[in-house]
Protein backbone atom coordinates (compact mmCIF):
# COMPACT_ATOMS: atom_id res chain seq x y z
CA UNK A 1 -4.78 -11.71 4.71
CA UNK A 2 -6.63 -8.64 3.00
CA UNK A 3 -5.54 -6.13 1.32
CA UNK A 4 -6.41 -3.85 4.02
CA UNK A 5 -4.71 -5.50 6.49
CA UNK A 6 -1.22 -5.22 5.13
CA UNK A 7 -2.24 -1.51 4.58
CA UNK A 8 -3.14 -1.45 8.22
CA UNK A 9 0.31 -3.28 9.01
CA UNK A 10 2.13 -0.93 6.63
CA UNK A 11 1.15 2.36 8.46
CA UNK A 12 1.38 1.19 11.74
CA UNK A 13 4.97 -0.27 11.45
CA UNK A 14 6.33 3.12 9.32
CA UNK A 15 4.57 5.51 11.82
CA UNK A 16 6.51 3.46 14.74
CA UNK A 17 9.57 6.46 13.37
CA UNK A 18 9.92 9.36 14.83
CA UNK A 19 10.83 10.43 11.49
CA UNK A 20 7.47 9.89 10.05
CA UNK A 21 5.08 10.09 12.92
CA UNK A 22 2.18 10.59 9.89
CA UNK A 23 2.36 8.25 7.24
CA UNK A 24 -0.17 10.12 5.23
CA UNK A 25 -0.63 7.27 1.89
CA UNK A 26 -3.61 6.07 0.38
CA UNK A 27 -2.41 3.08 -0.66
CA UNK A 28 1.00 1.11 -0.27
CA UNK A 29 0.52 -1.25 -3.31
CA UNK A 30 -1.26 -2.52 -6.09
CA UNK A 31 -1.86 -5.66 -8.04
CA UNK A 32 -0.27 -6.07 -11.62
CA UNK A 33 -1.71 -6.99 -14.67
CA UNK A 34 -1.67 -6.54 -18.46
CA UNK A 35 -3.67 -3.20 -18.32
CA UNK A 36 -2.97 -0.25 -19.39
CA UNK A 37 -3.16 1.61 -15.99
CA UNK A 38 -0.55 2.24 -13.65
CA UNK A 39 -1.74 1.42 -10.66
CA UNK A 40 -4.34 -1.78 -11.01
CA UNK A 41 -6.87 -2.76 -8.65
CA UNK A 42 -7.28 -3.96 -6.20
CA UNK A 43 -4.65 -1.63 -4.40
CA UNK A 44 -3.55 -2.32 -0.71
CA UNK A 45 -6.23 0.09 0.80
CA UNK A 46 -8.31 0.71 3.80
CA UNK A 47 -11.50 -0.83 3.29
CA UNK A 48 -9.97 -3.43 0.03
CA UNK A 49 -10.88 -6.30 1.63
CA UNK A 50 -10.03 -8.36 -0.88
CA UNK A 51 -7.70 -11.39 0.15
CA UNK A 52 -4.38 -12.07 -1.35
CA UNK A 53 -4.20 -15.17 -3.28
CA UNK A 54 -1.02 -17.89 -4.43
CA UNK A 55 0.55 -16.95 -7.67
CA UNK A 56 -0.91 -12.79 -7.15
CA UNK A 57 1.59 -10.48 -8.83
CA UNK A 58 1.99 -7.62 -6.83
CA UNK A 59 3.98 -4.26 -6.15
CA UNK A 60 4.45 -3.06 -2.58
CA UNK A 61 5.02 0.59 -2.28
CA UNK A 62 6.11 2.23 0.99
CA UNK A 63 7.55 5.14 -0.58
CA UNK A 64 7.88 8.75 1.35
CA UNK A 65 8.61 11.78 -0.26
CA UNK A 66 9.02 15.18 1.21
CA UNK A 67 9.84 18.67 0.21
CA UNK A 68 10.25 21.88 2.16
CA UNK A 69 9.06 25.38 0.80
């Protein structure tokens, strides 16, 4: 599967709600690694299509946050 796929998966399945008709996220992941940065590449992404491998370390984040005024 790529990358882009479970993004694709992701948004489809959240925006099913009626509670989040717009699931407005540029990405809902990222791989892990021993850098420095916070979020590593490759991130789950439209257009990533790179494919997820055995043994890949990853965090999947379907997070929603809101705020009114």
């Amino acid at each position: 599967m790529k990358m882009s796929e479970l993004y694709a998966g992701v948004r489809a399945a959240v925006e099913k709600s009626r509670l989040i008709p717009v699931y407005a996220r540029g990405h809902v992941g990222h791989s892990i690694s021993v850098t420095a940065t916070l979020e590593d590449d490759p991130k789950f992404s439209p257009g990533v299509d790179v494919e997820f491998k055995p043994g890949m370390c990853v965090s999947l984040e379907t997070s929603y946050m809101g705020a009114e005024g």
